[in-house]
C-alpha atoms as a PDB file:
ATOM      1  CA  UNK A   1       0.466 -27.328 -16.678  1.00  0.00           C
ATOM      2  CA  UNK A   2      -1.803 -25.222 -18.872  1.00  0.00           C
ATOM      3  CA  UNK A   3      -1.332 -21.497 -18.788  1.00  0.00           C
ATOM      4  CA  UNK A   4      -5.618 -21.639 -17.130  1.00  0.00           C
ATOM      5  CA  UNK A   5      -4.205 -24.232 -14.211  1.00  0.00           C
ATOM      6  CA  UNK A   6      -1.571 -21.632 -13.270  1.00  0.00           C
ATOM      7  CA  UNK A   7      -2.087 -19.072  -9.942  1.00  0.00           C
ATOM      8  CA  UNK A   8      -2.458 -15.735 -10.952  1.00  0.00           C
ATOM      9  CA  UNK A   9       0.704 -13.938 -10.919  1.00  0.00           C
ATOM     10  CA  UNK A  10       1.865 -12.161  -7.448  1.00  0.00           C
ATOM     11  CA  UNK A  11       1.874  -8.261  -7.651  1.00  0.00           C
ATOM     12  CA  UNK A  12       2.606  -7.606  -4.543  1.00  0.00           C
ATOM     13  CA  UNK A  13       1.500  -4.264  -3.002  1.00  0.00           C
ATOM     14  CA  UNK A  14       2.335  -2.476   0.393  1.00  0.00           C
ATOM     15  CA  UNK A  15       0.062  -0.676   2.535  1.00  0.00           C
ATOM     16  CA  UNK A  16       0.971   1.851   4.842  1.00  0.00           C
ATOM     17  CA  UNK A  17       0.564   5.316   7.002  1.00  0.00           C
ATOM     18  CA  UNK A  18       1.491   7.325   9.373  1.00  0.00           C
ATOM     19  CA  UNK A  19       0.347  11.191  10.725  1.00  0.00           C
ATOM     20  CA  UNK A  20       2.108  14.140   8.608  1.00  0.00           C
ATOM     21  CA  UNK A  21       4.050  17.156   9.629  1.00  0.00           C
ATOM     22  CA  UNK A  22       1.925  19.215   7.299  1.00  0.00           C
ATOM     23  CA  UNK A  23      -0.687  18.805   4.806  1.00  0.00           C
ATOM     24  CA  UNK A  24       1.336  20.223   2.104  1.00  0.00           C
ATOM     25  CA  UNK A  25       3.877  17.294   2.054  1.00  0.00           C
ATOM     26  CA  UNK A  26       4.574  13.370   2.392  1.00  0.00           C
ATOM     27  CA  UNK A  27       7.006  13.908   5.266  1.00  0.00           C
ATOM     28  CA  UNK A  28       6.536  11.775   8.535  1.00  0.00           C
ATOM     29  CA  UNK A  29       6.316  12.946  11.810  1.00  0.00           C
ATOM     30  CA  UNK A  30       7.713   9.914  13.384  1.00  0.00           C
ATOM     31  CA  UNK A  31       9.070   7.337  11.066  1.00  0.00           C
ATOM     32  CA  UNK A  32       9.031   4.796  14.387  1.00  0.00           C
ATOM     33  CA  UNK A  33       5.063   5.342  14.686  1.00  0.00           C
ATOM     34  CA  UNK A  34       4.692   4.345  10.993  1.00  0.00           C
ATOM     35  CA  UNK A  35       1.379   1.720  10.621  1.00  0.00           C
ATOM     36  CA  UNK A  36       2.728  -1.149   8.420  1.00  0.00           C
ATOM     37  CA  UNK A  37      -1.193  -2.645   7.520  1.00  0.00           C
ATOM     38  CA  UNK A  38       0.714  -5.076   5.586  1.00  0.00           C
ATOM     39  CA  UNK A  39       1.870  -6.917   1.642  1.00  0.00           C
ATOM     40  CA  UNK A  40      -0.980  -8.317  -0.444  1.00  0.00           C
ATOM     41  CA  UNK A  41      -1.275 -10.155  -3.051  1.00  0.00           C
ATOM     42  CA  UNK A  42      -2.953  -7.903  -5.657  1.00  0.00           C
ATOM     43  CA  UNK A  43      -4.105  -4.206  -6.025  1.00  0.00           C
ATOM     44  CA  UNK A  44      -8.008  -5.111  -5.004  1.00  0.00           C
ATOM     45  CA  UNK A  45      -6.838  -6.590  -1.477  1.00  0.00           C
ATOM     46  CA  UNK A  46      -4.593  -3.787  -1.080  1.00  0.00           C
ATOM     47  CA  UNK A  47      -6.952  -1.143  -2.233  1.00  0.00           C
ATOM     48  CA  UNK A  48      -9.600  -2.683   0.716  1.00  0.00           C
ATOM     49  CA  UNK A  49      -6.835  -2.754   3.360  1.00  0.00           C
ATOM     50  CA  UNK A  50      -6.251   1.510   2.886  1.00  0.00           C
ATOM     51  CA  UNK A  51      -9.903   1.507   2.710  1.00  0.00           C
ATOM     52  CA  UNK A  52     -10.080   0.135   6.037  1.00  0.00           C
ATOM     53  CA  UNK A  53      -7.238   1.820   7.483  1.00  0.00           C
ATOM     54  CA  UNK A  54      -7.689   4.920   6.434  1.00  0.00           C
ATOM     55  CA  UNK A  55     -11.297   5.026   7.680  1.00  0.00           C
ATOM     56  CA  UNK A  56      -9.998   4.634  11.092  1.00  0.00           C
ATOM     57  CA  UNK A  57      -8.293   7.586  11.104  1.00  0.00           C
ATOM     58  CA  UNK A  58     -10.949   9.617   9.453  1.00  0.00           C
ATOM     59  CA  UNK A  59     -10.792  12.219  12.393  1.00  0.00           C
ATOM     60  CA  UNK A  60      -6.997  12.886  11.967  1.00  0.00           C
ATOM     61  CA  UNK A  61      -6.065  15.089   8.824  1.00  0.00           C
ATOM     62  CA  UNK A  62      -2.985  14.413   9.249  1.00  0.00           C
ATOM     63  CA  UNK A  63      -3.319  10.792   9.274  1.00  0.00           C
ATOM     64  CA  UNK A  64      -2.398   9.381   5.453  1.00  0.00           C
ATOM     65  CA  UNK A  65      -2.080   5.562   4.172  1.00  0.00           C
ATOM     66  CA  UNK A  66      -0.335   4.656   1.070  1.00  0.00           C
ATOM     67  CA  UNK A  67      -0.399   1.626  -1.332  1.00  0.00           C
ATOM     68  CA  UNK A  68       3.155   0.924  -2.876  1.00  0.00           C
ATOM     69  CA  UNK A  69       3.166  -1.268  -5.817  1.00  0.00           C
ATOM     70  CA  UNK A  70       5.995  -3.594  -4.545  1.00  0.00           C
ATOM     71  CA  UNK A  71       6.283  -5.660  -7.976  1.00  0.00           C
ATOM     72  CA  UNK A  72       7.224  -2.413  -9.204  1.00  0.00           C
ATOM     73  CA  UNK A  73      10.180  -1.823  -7.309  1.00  0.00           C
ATOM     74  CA  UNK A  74      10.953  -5.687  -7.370  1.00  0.00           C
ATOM     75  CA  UNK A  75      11.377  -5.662 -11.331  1.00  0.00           C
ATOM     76  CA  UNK A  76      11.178  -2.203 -13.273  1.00  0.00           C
ATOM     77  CA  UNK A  77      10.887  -3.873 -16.495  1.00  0.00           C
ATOM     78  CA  UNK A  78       7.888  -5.672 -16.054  1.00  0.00           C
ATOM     79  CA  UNK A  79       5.099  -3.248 -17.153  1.00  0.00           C
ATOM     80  CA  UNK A  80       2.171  -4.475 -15.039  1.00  0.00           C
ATOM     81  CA  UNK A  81      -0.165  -2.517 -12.886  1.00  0.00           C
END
């Protein structure tokens, strides 16, 4: 197969949020109410998912979404974004 035939490679990214204690910090007021939006495939679909999400909660300031960079965590030596 040539390296052109092959499916771009997965860097899988989480999105997620949940409503603050405080503004000043990333800690959680209720870990169990946490929004899992869910794992895509790249940073673009990810990046439109928080978009999304955290439009909907435009009205809360203490509402915050988050995109981890799962391929990341899943293999520290691999450099890519």
């Amino acid at each position: 197969m040539a390296k052109s035939d092959q499916p771009p490679k997965q860097l899988l990214h989480l999105v997620f949020g949940g409503e603050l204690d405080s503004l000043d910090g990333i800690t959680f007021r209720d870990l169990q109410g946490l929004d899992v939006v869910g794992i895509y495939p790249n940073y673009a679909e990810a990046h439109a998912a928080w978009k999304a999400a955290a439009q909907k909660s435009v009205d809360n300031a203490l509402m915050r979404y988050f995109v981890v960079h799962l391929h990341r965590l899943l293999d520290p030596a691999h450099p890519e974004t």
